[in-house]
C-alpha atoms as a PDB file:
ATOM      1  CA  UNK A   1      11.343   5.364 -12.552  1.00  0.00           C
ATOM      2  CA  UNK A   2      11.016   4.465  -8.884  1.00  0.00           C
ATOM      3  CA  UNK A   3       9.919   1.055  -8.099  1.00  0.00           C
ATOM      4  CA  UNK A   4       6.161   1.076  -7.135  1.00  0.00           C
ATOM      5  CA  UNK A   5       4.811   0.902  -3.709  1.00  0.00           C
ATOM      6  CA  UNK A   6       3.279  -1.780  -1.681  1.00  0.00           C
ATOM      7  CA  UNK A   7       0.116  -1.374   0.242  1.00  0.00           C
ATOM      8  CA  UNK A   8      -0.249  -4.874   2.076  1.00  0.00           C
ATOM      9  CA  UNK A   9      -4.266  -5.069   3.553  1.00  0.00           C
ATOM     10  CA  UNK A  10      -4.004  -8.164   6.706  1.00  0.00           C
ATOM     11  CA  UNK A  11      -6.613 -10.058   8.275  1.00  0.00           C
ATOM     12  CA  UNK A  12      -6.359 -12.358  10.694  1.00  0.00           C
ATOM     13  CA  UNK A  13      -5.823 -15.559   8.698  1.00  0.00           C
ATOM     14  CA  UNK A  14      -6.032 -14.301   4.998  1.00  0.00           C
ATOM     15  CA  UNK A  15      -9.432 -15.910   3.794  1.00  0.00           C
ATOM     16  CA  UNK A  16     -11.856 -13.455   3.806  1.00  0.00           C
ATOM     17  CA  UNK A  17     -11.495  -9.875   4.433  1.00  0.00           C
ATOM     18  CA  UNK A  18      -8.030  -8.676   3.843  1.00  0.00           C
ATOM     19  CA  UNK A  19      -8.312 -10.421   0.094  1.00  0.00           C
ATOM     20  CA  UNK A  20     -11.349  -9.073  -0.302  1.00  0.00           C
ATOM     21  CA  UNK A  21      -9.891  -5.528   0.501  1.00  0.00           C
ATOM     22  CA  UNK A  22      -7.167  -6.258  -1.473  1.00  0.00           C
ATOM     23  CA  UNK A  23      -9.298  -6.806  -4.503  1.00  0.00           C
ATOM     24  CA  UNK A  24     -11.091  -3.510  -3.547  1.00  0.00           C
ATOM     25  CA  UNK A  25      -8.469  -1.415  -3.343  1.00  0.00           C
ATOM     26  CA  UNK A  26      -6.966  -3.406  -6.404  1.00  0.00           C
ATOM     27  CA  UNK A  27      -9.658  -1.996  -8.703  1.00  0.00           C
ATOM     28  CA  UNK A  28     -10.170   1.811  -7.193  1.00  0.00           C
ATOM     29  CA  UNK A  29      -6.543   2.755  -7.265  1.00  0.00           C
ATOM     30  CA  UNK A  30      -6.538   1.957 -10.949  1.00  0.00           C
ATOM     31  CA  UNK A  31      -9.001   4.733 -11.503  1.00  0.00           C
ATOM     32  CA  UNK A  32      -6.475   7.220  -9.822  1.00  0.00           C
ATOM     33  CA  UNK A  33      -3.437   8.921 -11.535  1.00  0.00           C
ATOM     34  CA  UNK A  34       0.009   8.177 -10.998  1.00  0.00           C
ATOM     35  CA  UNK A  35       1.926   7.011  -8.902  1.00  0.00           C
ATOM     36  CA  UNK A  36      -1.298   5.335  -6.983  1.00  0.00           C
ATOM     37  CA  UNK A  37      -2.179   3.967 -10.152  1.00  0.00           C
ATOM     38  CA  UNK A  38       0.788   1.922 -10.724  1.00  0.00           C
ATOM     39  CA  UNK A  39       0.769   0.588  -6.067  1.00  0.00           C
ATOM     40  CA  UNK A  40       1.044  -2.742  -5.620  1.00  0.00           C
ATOM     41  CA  UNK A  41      -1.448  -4.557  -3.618  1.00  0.00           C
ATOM     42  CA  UNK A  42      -1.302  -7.809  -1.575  1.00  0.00           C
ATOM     43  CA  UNK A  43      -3.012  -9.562   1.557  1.00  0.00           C
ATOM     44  CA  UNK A  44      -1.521 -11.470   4.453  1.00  0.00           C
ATOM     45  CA  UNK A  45      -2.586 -12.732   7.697  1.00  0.00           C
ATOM     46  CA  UNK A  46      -1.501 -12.910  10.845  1.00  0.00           C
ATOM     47  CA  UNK A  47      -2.199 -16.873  11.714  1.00  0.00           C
ATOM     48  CA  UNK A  48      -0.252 -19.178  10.001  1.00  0.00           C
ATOM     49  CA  UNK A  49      -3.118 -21.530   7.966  1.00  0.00           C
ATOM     50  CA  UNK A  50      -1.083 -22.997   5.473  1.00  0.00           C
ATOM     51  CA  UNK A  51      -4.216 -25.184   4.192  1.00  0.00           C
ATOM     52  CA  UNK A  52      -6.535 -21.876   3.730  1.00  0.00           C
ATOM     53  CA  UNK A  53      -7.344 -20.043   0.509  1.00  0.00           C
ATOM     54  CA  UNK A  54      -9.480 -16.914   0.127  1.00  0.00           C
ATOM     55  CA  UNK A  55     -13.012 -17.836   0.071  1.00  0.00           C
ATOM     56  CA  UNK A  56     -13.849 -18.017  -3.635  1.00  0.00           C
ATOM     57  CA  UNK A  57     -17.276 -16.829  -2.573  1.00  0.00           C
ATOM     58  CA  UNK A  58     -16.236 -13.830  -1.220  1.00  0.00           C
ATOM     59  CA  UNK A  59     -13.902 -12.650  -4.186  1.00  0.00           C
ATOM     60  CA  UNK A  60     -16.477 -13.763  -6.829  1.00  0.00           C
ATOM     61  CA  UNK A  61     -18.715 -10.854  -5.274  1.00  0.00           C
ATOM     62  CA  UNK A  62     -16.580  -8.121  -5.377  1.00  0.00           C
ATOM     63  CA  UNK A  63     -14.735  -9.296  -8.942  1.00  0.00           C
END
């Protein structure tokens, strides 16, 4: 079996929005068949802020 894919979502500094759209995407493509089903998804960002975390906020609304 081929290794499964990455889908990477980046924002600019990786606290808000591309975490958030990687915990949307996260959930939907495990309603869909293989091989979508089985994609791996992360988030990055662009700046480097070493000190910054998602905002908890922000992924307790779309968990």
């Amino acid at each position: 079996m081929p290794a499964p894919k990455l889908i990477v979502t980046v924002g600019t500094a990786n606290i808000c929005r591309s975490p958030v759209a990687e915990a949307l995407l996260g959930h939907a493509l495990q309603a869909e068949a293989e091989p979508l089903r089985s994609c791996r998804v992360v988030s990055a960002g662009t700046l480097s802020f070493t000190y910054k975390r998602a905002v908890a906020t922000g992924l307790t609304c779309v968990a």
